[in-house]
Protein backbone atom coordinates (compact mmCIF):
# COMPACT_ATOMS: atom_id res chain seq x y z
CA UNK A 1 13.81 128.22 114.21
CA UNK A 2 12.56 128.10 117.67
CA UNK A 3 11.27 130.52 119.60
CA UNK A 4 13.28 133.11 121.92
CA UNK A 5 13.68 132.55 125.57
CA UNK A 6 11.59 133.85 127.56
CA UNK A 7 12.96 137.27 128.90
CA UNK A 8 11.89 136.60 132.68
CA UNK A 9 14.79 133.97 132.38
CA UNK A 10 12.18 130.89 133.09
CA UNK A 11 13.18 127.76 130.65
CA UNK A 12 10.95 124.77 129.73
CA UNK A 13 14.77 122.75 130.52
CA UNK A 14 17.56 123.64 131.29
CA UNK A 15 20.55 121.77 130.52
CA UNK A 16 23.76 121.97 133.02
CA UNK A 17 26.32 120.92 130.53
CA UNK A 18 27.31 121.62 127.45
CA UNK A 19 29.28 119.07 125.58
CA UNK A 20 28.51 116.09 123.56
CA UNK A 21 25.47 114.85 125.91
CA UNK A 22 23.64 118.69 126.39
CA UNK A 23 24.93 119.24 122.72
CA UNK A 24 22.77 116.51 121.55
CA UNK A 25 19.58 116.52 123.47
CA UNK A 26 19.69 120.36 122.94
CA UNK A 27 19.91 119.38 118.74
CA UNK A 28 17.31 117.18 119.48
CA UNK A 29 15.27 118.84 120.98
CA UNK A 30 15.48 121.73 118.43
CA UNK A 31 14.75 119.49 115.91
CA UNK A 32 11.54 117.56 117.57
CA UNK A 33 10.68 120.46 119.70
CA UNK A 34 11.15 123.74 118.53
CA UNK A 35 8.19 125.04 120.74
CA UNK A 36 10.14 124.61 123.59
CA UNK A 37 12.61 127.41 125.90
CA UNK A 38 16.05 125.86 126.54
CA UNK A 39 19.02 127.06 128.39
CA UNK A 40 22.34 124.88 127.33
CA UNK A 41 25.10 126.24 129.72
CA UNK A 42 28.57 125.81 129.50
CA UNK A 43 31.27 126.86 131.53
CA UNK A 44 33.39 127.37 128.10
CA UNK A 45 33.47 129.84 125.85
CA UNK A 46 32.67 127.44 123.33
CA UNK A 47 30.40 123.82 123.28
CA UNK A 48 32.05 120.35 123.32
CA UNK A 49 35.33 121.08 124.47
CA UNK A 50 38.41 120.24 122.26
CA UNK A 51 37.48 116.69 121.05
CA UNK A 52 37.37 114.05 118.46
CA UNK A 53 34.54 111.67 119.52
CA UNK A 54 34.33 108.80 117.12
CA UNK A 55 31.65 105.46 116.83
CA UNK A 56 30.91 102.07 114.85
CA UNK A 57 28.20 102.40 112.19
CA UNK A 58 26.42 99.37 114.49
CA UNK A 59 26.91 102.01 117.23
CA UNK A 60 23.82 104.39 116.13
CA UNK A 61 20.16 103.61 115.05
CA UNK A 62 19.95 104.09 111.81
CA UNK A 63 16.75 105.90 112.14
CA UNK A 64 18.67 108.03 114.60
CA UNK A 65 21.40 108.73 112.43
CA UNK A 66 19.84 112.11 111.60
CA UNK A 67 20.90 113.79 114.97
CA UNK A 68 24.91 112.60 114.37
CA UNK A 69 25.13 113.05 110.66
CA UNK A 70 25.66 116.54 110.60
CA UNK A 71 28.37 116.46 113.27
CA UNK A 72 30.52 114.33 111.11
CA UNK A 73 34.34 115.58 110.15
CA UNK A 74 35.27 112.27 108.70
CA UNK A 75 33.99 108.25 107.77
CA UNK A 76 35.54 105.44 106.57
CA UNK A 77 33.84 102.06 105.43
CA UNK A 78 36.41 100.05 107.62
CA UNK A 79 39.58 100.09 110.09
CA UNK A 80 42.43 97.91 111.32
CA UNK A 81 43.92 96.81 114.78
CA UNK A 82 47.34 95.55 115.14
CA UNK A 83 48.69 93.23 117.66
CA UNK A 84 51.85 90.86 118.13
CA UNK A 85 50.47 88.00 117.12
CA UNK A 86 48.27 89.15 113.94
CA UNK A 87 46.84 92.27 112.05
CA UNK A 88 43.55 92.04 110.80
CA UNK A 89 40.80 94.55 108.88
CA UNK A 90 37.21 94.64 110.21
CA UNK A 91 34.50 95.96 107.58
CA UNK A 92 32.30 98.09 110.57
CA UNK A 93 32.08 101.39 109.11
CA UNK A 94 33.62 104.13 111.59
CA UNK A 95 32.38 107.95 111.99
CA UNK A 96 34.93 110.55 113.36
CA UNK A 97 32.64 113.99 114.96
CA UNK A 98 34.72 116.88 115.76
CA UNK A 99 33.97 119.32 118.64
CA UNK A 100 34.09 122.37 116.64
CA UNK A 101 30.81 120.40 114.52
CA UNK A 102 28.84 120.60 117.70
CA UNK A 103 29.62 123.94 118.62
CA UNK A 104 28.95 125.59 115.03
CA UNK A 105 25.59 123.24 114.39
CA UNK A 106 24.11 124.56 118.27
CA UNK A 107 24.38 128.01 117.38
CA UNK A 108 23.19 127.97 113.58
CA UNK A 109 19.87 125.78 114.92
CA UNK A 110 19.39 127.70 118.34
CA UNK A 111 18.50 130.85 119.39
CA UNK A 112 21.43 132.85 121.27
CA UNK A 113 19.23 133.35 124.06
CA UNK A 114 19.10 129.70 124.48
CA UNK A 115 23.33 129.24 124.46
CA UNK A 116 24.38 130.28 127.68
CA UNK A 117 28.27 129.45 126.97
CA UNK A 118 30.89 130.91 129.51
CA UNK A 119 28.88 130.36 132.48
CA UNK A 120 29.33 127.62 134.95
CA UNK A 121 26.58 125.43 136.84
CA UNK A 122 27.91 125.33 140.02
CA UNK A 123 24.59 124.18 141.62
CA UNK A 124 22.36 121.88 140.11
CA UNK A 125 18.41 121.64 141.75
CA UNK A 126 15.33 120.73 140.72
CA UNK A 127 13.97 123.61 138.30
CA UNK A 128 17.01 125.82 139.28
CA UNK A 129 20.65 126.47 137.99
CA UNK A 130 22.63 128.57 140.38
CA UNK A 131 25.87 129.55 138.29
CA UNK A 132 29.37 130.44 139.06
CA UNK A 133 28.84 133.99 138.62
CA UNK A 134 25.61 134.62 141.13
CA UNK A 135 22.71 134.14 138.56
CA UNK A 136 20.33 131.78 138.65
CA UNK A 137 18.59 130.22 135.90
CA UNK A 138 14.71 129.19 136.17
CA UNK A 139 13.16 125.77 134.22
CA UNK A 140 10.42 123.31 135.16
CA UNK A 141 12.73 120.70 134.29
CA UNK A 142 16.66 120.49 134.65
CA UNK A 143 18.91 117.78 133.42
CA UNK A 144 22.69 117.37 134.66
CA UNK A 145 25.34 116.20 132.49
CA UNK A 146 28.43 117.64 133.60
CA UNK A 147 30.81 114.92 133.59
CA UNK A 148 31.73 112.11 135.70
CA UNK A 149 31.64 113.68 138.80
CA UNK A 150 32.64 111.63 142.05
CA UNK A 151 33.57 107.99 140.72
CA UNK A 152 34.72 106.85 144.22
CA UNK A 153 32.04 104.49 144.97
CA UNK A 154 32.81 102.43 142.06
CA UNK A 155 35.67 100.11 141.09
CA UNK A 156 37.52 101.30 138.16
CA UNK A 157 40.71 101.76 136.15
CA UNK A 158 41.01 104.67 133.71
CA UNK A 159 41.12 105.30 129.71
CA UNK A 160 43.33 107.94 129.68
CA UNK A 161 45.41 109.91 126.30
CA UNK A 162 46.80 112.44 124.54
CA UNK A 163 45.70 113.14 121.04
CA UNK A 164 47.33 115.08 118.16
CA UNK A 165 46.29 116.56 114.70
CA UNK A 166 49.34 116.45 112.66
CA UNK A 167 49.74 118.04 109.39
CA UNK A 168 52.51 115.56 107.31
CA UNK A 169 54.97 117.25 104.83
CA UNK A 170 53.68 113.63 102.49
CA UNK A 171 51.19 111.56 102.63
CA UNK A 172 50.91 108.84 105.11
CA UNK A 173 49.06 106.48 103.39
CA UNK A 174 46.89 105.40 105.70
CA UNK A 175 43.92 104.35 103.89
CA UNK A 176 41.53 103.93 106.83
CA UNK A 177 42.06 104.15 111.01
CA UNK A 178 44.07 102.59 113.06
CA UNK A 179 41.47 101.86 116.19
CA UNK A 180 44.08 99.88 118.01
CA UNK A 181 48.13 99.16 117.23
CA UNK A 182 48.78 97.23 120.20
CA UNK A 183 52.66 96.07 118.70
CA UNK A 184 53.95 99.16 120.42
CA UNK A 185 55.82 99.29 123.80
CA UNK A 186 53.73 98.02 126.79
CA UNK A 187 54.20 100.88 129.03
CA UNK A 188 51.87 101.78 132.30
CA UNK A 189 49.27 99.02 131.36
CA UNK A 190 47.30 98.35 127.98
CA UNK A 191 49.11 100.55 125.55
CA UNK A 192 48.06 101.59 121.78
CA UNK A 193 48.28 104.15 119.35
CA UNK A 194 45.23 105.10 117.51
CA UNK A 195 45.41 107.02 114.52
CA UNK A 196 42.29 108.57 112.36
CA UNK A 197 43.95 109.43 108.62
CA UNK A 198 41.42 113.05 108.11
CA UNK A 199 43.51 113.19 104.57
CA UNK A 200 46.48 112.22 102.90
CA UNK A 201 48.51 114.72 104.85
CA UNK A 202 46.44 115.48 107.64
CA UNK A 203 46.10 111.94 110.72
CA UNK A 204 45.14 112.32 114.13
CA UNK A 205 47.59 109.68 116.28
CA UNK A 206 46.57 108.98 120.06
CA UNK A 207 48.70 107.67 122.64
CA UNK A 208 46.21 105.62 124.65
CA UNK A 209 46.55 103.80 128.11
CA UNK A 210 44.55 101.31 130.34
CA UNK A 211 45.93 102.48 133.37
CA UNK A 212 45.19 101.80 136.93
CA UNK A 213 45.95 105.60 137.44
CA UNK A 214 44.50 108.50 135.86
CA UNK A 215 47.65 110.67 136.13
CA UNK A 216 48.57 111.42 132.90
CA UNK A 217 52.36 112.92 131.71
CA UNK A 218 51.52 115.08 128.66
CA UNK A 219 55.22 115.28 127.60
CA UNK A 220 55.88 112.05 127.42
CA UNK A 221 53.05 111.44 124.99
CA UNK A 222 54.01 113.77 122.82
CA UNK A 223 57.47 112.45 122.59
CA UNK A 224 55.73 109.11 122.24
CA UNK A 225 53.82 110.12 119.10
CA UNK A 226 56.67 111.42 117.55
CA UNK A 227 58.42 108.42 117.90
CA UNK A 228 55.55 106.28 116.18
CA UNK A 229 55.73 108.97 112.95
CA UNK A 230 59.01 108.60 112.80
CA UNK A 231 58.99 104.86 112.80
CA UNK A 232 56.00 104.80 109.81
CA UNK A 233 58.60 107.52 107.78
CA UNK A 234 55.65 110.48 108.91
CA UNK A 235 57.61 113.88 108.90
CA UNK A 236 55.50 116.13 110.80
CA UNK A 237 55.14 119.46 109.40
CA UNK A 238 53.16 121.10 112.24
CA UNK A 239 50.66 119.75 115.20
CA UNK A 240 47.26 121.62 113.87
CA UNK A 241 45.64 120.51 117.43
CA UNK A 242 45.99 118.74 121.08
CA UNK A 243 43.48 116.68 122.86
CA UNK A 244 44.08 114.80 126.30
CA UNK A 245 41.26 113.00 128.71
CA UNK A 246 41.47 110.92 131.79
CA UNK A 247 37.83 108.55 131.38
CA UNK A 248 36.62 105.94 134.08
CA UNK A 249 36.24 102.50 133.00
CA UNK A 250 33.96 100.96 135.62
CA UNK A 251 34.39 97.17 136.52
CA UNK A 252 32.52 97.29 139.70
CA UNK A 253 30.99 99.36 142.82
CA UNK A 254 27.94 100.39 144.30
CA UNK A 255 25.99 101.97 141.77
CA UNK A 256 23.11 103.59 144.15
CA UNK A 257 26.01 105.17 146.58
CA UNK A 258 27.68 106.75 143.26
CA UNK A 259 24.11 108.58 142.55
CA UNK A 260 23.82 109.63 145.85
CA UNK A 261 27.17 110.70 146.19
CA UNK A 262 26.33 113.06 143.17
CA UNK A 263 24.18 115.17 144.58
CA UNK A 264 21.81 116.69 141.76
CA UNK A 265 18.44 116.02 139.96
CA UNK A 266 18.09 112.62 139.01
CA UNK A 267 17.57 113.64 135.40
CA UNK A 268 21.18 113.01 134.45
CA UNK A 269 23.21 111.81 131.51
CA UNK A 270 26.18 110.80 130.08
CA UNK A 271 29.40 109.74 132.47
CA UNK A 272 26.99 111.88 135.53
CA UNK A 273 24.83 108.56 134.96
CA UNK A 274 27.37 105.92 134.25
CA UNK A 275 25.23 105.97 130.88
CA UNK A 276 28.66 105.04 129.06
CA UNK A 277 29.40 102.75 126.64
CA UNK A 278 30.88 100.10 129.27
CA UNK A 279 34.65 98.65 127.75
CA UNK A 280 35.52 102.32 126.35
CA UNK A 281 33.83 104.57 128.11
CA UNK A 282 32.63 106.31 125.09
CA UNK A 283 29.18 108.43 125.75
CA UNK A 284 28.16 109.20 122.21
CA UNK A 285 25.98 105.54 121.68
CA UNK A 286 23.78 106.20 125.11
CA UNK A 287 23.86 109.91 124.38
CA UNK A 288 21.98 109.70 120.93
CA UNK A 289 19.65 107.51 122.62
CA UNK A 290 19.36 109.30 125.87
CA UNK A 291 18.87 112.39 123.16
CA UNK A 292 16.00 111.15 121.24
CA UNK A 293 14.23 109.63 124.63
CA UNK A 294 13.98 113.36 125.83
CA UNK A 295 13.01 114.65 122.63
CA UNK A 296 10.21 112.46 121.99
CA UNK A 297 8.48 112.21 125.39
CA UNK A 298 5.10 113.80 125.60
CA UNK A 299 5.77 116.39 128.01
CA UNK A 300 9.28 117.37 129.99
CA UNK A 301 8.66 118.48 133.68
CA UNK A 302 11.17 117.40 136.35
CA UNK A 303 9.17 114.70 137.80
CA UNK A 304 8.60 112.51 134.46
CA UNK A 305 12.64 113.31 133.06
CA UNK A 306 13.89 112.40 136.88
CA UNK A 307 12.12 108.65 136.52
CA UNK A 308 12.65 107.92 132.64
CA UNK A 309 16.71 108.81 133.33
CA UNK A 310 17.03 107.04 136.68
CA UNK A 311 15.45 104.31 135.13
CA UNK A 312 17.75 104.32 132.26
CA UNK A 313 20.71 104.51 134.05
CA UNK A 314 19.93 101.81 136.22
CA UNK A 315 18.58 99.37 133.78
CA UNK A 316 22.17 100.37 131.53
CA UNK A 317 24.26 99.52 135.05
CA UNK A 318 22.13 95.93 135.21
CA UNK A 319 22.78 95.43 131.54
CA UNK A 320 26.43 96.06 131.62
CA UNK A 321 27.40 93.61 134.10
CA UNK A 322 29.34 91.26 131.72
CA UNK A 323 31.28 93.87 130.28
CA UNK A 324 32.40 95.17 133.59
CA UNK A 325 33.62 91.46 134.16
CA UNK A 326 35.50 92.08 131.78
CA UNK A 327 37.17 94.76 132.28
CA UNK A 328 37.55 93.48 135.88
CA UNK A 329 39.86 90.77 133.91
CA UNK A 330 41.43 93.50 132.07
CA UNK A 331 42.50 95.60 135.01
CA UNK A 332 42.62 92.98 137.62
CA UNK A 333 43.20 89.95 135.99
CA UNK A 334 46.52 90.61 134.04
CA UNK A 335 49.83 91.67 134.32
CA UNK A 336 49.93 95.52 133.70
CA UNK A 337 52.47 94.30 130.64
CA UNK A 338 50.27 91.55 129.72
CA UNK A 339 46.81 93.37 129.06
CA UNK A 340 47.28 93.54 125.52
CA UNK A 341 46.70 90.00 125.27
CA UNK A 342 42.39 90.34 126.88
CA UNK A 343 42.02 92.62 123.24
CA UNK A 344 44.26 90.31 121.34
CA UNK A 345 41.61 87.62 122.65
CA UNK A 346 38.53 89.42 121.46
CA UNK A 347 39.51 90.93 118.35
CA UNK A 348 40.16 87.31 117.26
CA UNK A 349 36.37 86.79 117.13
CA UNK A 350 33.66 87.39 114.44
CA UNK A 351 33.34 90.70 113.05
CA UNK A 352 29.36 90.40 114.23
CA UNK A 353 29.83 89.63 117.20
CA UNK A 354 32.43 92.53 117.70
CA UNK A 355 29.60 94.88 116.13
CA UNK A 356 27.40 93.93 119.00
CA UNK A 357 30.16 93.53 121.30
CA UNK A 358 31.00 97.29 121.13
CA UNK A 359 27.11 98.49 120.37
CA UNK A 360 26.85 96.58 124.18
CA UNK A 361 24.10 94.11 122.26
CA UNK A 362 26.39 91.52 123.00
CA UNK A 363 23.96 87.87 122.72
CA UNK A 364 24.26 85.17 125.42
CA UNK A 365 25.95 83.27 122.82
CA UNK A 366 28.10 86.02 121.88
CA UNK A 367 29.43 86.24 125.68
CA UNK A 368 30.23 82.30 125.95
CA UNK A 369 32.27 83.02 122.69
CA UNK A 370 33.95 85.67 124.41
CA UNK A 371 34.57 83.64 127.48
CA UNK A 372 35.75 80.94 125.24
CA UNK A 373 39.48 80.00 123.69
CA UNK A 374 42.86 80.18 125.82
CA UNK A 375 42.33 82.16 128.77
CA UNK A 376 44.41 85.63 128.33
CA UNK A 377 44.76 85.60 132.01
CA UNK A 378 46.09 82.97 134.02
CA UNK A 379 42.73 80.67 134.98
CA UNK A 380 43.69 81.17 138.91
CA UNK A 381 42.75 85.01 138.64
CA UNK A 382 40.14 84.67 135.73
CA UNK A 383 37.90 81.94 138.15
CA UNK A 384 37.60 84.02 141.91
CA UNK A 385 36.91 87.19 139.31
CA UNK A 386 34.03 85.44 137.46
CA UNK A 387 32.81 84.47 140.44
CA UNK A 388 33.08 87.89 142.04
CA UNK A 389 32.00 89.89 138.95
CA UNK A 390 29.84 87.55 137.04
């Protein structure tokens, strides 16, 4: 167990955040540290929000697995996508982490002094967290991961969805997820359910968009899902929980006006670094990394966290350029109604190569694969963007 905070209120870190990025590097760093003082602060009364974050078994390390393992609700050893012209099953194993995980495993491994939930950063500085409330919180190093913060000098559409738990009066028989039915109504852009099968009576369904909007009608979701179960012969008993997020997916922009228009520390993480995973906009990959980078450096003071996560986030940005083409053909490139058809496209290749594709390993031979085939946008769009975003 690690020590307790220091009473002067003086932290070796302090971490302004408190979901699944500060969750993790404060687990970490628990587990590799325990001589250290941290402060995790969260503006809720609980960590991690309401979520269900979920990843690839090619996502993780598997000598990293350790930090994720016991966050997981739920794993299956495969899952199926759907789409008009052909269903197929992909052997990838897929882990399912619920928010309520995170929050129970931070305050069974830390201290309370170091859990600082119901406070909000409202100023983030270099060795000082000035909260909502008046207080200030003292560290010698300070990392910033509180969300995406301002996005608008970069090009992007937006994931966005609403998420129920629904408990079934019979089994669904689902035997494994659904990561993407894509044979449902094309409605606002790239539509698809998603639906995670937690037992035979018990499925998380997601109504999921790529929109070019991030407004977001709640009610209509809803209706939505209850339309699918009602199609599959799925009487819901009761809805056990409700999700909804609006995420970024970047395609272009000016990545060194987006971290100065975030005024903060440059140790940051997560969506406050664009350190996201670069087609879903999924953090959990780059946070177990960014995690176990903190964890095992030498020594933590501002100055040596501010240049290994600028550094990471930058080198990420350079490394993610092909996938931002393609979402540029995604959200640029295609009809709104048509989108369906850039997935259709690369779910049609080998299951490797869609390992890698969504672990962002993709190989130079694995992105003329990609780029290879009929076109799922018309070639007069698809050539000025390549050129543009290539």
């Amino acid at each position: 167990m690690p020590k307790q905070a220091r009473s002067s209120n003086q932290y070796d870190l302090a971490i302004a955040g408190g979901g699944l990025v500060g969750g993790l590097v404060a687990l970490a760093l628990a587990e590799l540290r325990p001589d250290l003082d941290i402060a995790l602060i969260e503006a809720e009364d609980h960590f991690g929000g309401n979520h269900i974050w979920s990843f690839f078994e090619s996502d993780v390390e598997p000598e990293h697995r350790w930090l994720v393992d016991p966050l997981i609700a739920r794993q299956w050893d495969s899952y199926d996508v759907h789409f008009p012209k052909y269903s197929r099953r992909l052997s990838n194993g897929y882990f399912s982490i619920e928010s309520a995980n995170l929050d129970r495993e931070l305050r069974k491994r830390l201290p309370a002094a170091a859990l600082k939930s119901g406070q909000q950063a409202r100023v983030v500085n270099k060795r000082l967290v000035k909260l909502a409330d008046g207080s200030e919180i003292a560290a010698q190093a300070v990392l910033d991961v509180r969300g995406s913060g301002d996005v608008s000098a970069l090009e992007v559409g937006w994931q966005k969805f609403c998420g129920q738990m629904l408990r079934l009066k019979k089994p669904h028989g689902l035997e494994r997820p659904v990561i993407m039915d894509a044979t449902v109504e094309q409605i606002d852009g790239y539509r698809f359910i998603y639906c995670l099968p937690f037992s035979d009576s018990e499925i998380f369904v997601e109504d999921t968009y790529y929109a070019d909007t991030a407004e977001l009608d709640s009610k209509a979701s809803h209706a939505r899902i209850a339309a699918y179960a009602e199609d599959h012969g799925w009487q819901i008993e009761t809805v056990l929980s409700e999700e909804k997020g609006q995420l970024p997916v970047i395609y272009g922009g000016d990545f060194e006006a987006f971290w100065k228009a975030n005024r903060s520390v440059d140790a940051r993480a997560g969506a406050r670094a664009a350190l996201i995973q670069p087609i879903t906009s999924y953090s959990l990959p780059m946070a177990v990394k960014t995690a176990i980078l903190i964890a095992e450096m030498p020594e933590i003071s501002q100055a040596k966290l501010d240049k290994m996560l600028r550094n990471l986030a930058q080198n990420h940005w350079k490394n993610g350029k092909f996938y931002r083409m393609l979402c540029a053909f995604l959200f640029l490139g295609a009809d709104p109604d048509k989108r369906y058809k850039t997935l259709e496209h690369t779910y049609s290749k080998d299951e490797k190569l869609l390992a890698r594709f969504y672990a962002g390993k993709s190989t130079l031979l694995d992105q003329a694969n990609l780029l290879t085939g009929k076109p799922p946008i018309p070639v007069s769009r698809a050539i000025p963007l390549l050129l543009k975003y290539k």
